[in-house]
Protein backbone atom coordinates (compact mmCIF):
# COMPACT_ATOMS: atom_id res chain seq x y z
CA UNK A 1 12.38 13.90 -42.70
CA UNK A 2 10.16 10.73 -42.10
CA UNK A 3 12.81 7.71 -41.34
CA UNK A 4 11.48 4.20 -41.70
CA UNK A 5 12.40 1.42 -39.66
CA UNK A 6 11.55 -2.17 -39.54
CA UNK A 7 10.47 -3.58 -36.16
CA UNK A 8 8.88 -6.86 -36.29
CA UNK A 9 6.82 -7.12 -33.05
CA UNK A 10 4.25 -10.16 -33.15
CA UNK A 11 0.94 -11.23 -31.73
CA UNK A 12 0.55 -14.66 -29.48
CA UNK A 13 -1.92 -16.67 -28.89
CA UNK A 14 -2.75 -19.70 -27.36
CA UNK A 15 -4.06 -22.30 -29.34
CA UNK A 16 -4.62 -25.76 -27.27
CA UNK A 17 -6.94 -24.56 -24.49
CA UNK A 18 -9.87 -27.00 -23.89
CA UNK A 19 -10.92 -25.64 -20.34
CA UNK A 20 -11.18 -22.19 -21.42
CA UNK A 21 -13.30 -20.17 -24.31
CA UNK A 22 -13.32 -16.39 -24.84
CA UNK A 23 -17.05 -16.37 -25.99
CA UNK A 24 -17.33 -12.47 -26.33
CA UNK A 25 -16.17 -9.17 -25.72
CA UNK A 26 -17.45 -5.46 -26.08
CA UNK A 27 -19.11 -2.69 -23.23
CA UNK A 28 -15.76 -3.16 -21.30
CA UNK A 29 -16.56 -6.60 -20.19
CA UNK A 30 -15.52 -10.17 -21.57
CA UNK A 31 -17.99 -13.45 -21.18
CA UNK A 32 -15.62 -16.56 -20.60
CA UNK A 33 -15.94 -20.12 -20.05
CA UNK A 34 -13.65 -21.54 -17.00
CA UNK A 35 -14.37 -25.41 -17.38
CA UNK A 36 -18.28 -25.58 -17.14
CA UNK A 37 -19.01 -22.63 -15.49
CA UNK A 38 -19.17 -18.73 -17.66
CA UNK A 39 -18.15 -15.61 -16.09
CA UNK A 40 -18.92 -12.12 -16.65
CA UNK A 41 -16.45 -9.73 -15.75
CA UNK A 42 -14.88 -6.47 -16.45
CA UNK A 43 -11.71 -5.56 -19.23
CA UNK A 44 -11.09 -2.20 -19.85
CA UNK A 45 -9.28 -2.90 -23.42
CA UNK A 46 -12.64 -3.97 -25.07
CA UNK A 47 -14.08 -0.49 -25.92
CA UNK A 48 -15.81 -2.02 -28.86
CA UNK A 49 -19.38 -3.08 -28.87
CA UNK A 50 -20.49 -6.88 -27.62
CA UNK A 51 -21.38 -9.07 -29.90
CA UNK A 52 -24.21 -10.72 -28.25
CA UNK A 53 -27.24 -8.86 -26.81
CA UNK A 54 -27.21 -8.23 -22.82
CA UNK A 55 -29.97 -10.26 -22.13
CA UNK A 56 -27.96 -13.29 -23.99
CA UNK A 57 -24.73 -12.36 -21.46
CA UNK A 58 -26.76 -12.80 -18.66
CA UNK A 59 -28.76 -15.81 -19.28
CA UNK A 60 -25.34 -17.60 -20.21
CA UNK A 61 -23.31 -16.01 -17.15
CA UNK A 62 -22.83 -18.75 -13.79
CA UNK A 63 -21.35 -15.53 -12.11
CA UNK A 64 -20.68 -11.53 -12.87
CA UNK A 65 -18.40 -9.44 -11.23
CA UNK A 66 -20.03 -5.73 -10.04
CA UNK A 67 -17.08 -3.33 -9.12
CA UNK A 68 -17.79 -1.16 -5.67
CA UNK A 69 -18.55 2.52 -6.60
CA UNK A 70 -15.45 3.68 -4.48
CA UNK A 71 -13.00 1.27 -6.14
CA UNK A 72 -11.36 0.30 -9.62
CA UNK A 73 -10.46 -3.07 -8.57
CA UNK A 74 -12.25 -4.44 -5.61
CA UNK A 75 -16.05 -5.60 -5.82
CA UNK A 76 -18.05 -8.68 -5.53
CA UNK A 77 -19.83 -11.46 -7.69
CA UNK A 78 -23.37 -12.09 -8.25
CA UNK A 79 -23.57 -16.06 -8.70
CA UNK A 80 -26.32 -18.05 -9.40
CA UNK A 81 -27.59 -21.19 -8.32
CA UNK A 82 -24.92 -23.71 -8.74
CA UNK A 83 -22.11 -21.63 -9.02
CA UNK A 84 -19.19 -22.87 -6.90
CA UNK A 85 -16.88 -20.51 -5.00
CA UNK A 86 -13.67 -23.19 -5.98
CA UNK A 87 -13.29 -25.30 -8.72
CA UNK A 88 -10.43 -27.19 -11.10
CA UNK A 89 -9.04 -26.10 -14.30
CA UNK A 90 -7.05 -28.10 -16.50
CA UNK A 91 -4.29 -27.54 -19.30
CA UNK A 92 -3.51 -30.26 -21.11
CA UNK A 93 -1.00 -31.14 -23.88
CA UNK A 94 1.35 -33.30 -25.10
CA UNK A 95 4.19 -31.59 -22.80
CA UNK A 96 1.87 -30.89 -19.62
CA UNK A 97 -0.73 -31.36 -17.78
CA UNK A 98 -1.55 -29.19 -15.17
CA UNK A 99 -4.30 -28.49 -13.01
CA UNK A 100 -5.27 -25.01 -10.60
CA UNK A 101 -7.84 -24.25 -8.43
CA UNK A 102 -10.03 -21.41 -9.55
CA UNK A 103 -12.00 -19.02 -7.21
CA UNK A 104 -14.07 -15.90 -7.29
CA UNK A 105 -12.18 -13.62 -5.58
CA UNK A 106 -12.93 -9.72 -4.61
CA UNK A 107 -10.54 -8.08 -7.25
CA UNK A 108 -12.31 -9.69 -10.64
CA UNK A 109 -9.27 -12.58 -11.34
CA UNK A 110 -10.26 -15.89 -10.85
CA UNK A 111 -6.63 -17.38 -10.43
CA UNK A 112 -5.34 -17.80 -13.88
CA UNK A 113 -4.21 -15.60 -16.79
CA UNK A 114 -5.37 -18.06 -20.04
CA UNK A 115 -3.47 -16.36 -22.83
CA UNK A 116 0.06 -17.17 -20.69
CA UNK A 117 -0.96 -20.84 -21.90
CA UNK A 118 1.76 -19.86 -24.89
CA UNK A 119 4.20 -18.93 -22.29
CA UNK A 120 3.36 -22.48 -20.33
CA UNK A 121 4.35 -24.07 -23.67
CA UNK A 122 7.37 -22.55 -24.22
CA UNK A 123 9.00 -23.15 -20.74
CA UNK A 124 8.45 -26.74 -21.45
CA UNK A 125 9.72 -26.47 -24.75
CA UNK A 126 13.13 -24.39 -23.78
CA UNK A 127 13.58 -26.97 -20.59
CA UNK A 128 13.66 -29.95 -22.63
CA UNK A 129 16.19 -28.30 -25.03
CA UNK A 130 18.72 -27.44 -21.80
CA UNK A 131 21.57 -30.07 -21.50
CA UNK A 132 21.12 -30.15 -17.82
CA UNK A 133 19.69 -32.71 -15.65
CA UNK A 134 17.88 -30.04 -12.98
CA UNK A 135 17.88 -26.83 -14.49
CA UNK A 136 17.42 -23.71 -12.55
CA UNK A 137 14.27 -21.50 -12.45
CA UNK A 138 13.10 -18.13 -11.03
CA UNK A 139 9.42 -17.19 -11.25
CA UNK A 140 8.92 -13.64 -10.08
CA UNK A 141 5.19 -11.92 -9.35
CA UNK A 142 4.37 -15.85 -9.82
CA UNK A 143 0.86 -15.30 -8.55
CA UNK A 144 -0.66 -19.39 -8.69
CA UNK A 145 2.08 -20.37 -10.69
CA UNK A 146 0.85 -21.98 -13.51
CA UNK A 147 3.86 -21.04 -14.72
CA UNK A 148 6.05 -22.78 -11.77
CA UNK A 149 4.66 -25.87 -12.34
CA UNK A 150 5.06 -25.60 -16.27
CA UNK A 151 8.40 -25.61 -15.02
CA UNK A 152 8.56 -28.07 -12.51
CA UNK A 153 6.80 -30.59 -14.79
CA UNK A 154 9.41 -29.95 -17.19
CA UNK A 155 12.08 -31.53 -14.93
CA UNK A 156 13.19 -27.97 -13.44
CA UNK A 157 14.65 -26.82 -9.70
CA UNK A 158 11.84 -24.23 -9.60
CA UNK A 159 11.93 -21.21 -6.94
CA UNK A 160 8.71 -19.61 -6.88
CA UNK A 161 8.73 -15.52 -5.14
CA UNK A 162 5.33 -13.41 -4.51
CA UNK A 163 4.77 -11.07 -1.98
CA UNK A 164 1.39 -12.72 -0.71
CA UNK A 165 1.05 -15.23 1.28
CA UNK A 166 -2.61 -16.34 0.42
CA UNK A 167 -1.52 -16.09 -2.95
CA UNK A 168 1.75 -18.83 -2.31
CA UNK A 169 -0.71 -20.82 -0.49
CA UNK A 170 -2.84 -21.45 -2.95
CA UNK A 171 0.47 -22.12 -5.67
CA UNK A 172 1.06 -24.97 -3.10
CA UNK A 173 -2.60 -26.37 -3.89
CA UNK A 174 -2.24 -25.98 -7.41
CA UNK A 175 1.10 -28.09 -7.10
CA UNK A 176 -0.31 -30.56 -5.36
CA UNK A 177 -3.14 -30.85 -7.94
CA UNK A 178 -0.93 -31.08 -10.52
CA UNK A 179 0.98 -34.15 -8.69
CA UNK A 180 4.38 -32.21 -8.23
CA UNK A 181 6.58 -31.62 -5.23
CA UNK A 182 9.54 -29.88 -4.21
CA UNK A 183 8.73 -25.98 -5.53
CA UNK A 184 10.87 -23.51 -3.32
CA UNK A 185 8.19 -21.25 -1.82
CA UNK A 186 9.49 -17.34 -0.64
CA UNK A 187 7.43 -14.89 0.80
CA UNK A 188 9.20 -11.70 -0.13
CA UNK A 189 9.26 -8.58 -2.02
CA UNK A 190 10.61 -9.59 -5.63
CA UNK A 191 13.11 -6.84 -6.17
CA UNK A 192 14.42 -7.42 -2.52
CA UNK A 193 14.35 -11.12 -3.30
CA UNK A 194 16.96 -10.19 -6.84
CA UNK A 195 19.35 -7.65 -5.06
CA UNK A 196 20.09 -10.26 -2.48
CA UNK A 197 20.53 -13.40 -4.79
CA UNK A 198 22.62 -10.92 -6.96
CA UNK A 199 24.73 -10.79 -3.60
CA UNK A 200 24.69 -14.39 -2.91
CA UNK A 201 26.17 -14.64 -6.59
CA UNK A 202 23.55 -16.90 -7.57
CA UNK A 203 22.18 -17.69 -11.14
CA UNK A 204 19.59 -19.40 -12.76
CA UNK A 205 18.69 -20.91 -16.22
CA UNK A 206 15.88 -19.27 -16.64
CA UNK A 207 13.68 -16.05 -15.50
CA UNK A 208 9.97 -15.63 -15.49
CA UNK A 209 8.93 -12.20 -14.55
CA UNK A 210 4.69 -11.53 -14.64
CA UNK A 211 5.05 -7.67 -12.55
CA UNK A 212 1.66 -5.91 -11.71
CA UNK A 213 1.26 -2.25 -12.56
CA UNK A 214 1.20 -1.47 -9.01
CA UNK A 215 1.38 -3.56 -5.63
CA UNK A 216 2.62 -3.61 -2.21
CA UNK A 217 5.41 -6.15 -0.67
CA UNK A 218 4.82 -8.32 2.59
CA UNK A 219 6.43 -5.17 4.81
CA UNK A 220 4.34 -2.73 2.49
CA UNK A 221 7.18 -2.15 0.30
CA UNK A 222 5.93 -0.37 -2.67
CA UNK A 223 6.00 -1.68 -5.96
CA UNK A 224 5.30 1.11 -9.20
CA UNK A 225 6.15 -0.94 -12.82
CA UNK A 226 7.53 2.40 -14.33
CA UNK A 227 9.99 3.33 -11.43
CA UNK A 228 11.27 -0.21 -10.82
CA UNK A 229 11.13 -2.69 -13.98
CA UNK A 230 14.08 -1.01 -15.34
CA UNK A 231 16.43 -1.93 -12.20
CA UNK A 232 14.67 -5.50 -11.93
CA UNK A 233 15.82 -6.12 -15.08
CA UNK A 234 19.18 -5.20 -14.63
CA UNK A 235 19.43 -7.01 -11.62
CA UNK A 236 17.95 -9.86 -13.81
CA UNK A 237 20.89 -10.10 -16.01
CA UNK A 238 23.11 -10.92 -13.48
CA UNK A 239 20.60 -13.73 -12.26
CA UNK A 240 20.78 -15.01 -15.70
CA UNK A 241 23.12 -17.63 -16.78
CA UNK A 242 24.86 -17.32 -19.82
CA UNK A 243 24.01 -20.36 -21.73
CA UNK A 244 21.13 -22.96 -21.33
CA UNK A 245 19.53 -19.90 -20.20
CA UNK A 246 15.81 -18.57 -21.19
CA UNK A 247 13.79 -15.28 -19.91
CA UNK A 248 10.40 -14.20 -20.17
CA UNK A 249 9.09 -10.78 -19.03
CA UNK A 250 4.81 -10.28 -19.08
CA UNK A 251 3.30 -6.52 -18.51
CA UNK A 252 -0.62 -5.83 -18.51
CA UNK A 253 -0.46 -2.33 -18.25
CA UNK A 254 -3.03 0.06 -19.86
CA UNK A 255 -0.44 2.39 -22.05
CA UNK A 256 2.47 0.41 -21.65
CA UNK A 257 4.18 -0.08 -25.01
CA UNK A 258 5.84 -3.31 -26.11
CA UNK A 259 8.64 -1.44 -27.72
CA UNK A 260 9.21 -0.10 -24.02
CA UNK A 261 10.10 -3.50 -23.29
CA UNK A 262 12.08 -4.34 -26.85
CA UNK A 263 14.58 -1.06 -25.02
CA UNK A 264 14.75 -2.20 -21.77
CA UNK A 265 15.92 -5.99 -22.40
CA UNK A 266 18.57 -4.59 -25.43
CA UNK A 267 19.68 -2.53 -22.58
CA UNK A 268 20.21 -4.95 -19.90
CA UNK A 269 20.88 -8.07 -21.77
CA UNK A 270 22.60 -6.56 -25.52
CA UNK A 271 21.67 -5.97 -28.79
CA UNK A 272 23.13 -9.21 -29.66
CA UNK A 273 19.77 -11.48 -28.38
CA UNK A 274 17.23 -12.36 -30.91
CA UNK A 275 13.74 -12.13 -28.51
CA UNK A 276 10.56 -12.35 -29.98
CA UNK A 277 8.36 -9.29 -28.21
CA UNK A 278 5.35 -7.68 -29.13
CA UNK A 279 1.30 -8.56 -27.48
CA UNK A 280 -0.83 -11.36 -26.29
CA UNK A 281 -3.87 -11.85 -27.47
CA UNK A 282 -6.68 -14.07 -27.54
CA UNK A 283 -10.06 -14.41 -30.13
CA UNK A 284 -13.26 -13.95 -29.17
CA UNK A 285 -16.10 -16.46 -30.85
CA UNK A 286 -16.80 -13.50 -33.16
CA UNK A 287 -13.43 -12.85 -34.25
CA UNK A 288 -12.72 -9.71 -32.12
CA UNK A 289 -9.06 -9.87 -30.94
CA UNK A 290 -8.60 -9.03 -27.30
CA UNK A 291 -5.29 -7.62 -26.50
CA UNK A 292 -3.95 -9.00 -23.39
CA UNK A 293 -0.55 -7.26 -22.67
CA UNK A 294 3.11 -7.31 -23.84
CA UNK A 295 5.61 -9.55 -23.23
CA UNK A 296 9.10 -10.29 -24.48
CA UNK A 297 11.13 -13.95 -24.52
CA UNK A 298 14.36 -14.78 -25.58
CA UNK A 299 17.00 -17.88 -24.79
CA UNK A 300 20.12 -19.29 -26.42
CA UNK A 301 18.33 -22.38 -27.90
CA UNK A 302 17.74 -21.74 -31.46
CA UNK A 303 14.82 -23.94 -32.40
């Protein structure tokens, strides 16, 4: 017997960039503008065709990313002539303005994650509605941490965890570029990080949580999204307060289901919560819709 069910998962995307354009997609690759400068580089959800012919893609690229034969990650960039190695991106709107450092680095990313822009906007938006004068937040897997200083500039105690140390390094530039102060930096293994404040009895206001399919801690502790998201998040509702609180929870995994997620925060945090869940997504030029992960946000604040 066929049983039908309604499940209202919904598609986000950001709508107030200015520094960055998804011009086109296709051949497992995507063509984007960062500021001035266009990048070619790879994305294995656009199976589809490109739009635009190859020789158009690389007259308009500054820079394309090559992968090594050996590796599904690592590689290198071609650039042309006048193609930095560093340079500034901006978000800008009414709430925030923030500004990161870009670079081309050796695994394809660049330093920032554009469709989280609707994330940005809604940590600013649930901070202003929290009756507290220094609310409390934890950004996990916070890579740069756009998302950190979305936060901070929103008038929040921010505590920032990754497991790299380059990688906090350059959040600290990004903070300072932004004109903010005061982020708590840690160095340590996320789910380490949670069992111990879990211990301590701390809480917080509100979660961010951005985990990579795969990675390694500072002491090579080793990270797999299917075997440990379920006890982070259970160890996450115990971090979480239980009002003026507000949780977000971002997976880019190839296969990796948003109603996986829609189970796993009913199970840790009740059936009672109305989260929105479903993808992220951003446009091409030519109307193709790149899907961009999964996510799933929730807080007591009801506009």
């Amino acid at each position: 017997m066929e049983i039908a069910k309604n499940i209202f998962m919904i598609l986000l995307s950001p709508e107030q960039h200015t520094d960055y354009e998804l011009i086109d997609t296709g051949g497992f690759e995507k063509l984007e503008r960062f500021g001035p400068y266009i990048l070619s580089r790879p994305e294995p959800q656009a199976i589809w065709d490109k739009t635009l012919s190859e020789s158009e893609w690389e007259k308009r690229s500054n820079a394309v990313f090559k992968r090594d034969k050996n590796s599904q990650e690592k590689g290198q960039w071609i650039a042309k002539d006048g193609m930095p190695d560093k340079w500034v991106f901006q978000y800008r709107t009414n709430a925030l303005h923030l500004r990161s450092k870009l670079a081309l680095s050796s695994f394809k990313h660049v330093g920032v994650f554009p469709e989280q822009a609707t994330n940005w906007d809604y940590i600013a938006k649930k901070l202003k509605q929290i009756p507290e004068s220094k609310p409390s937040v934890l950004n996990l897997f916070a890579y740069t941490g756009i998302a950190s200083l979305a936060a901070k500039a929103s008038g929040a105690d921010v505590t920032h965890v990754d497991s790299v140390k380059q990688v906090i390094s350059w959040s600290r530039e990004n903070m300072e570029l932004s004109g903010l102060d005061n982020i708590r930096w840690v160095v340590e293994d996320a789910l380490k990080f949670v069992q111990r404040e879990v211990r301590r009895g701390n809480q917080y206001n509100g979660i961010i949580l951005d985990p990579p399919a795969y990675g390694r801690g500072p002491d090579g502790e080793k990270w797999l999204l299917e075997e440990s998201l379920n006890e982070i998040l259970r160890l996450c509702a115990l971090l979480l307060k239980k009002e003026n609180f507000f949780f977000i929870i971002n997976l880019y995994s190839l296969g990796f289901s948003a109603l996986i997620v829609e189970n796993l925060i009913k199970a840790h945090f009740g059936t009672q919560i109305h989260h929105e869940f479903g993808e992220l997504f951003i446009p091409d030029s030519f109307g193709k819709n790149l899907p961009l992960g999964v996510f799933s946000r929730f807080s007591d604040q009801n506009v």
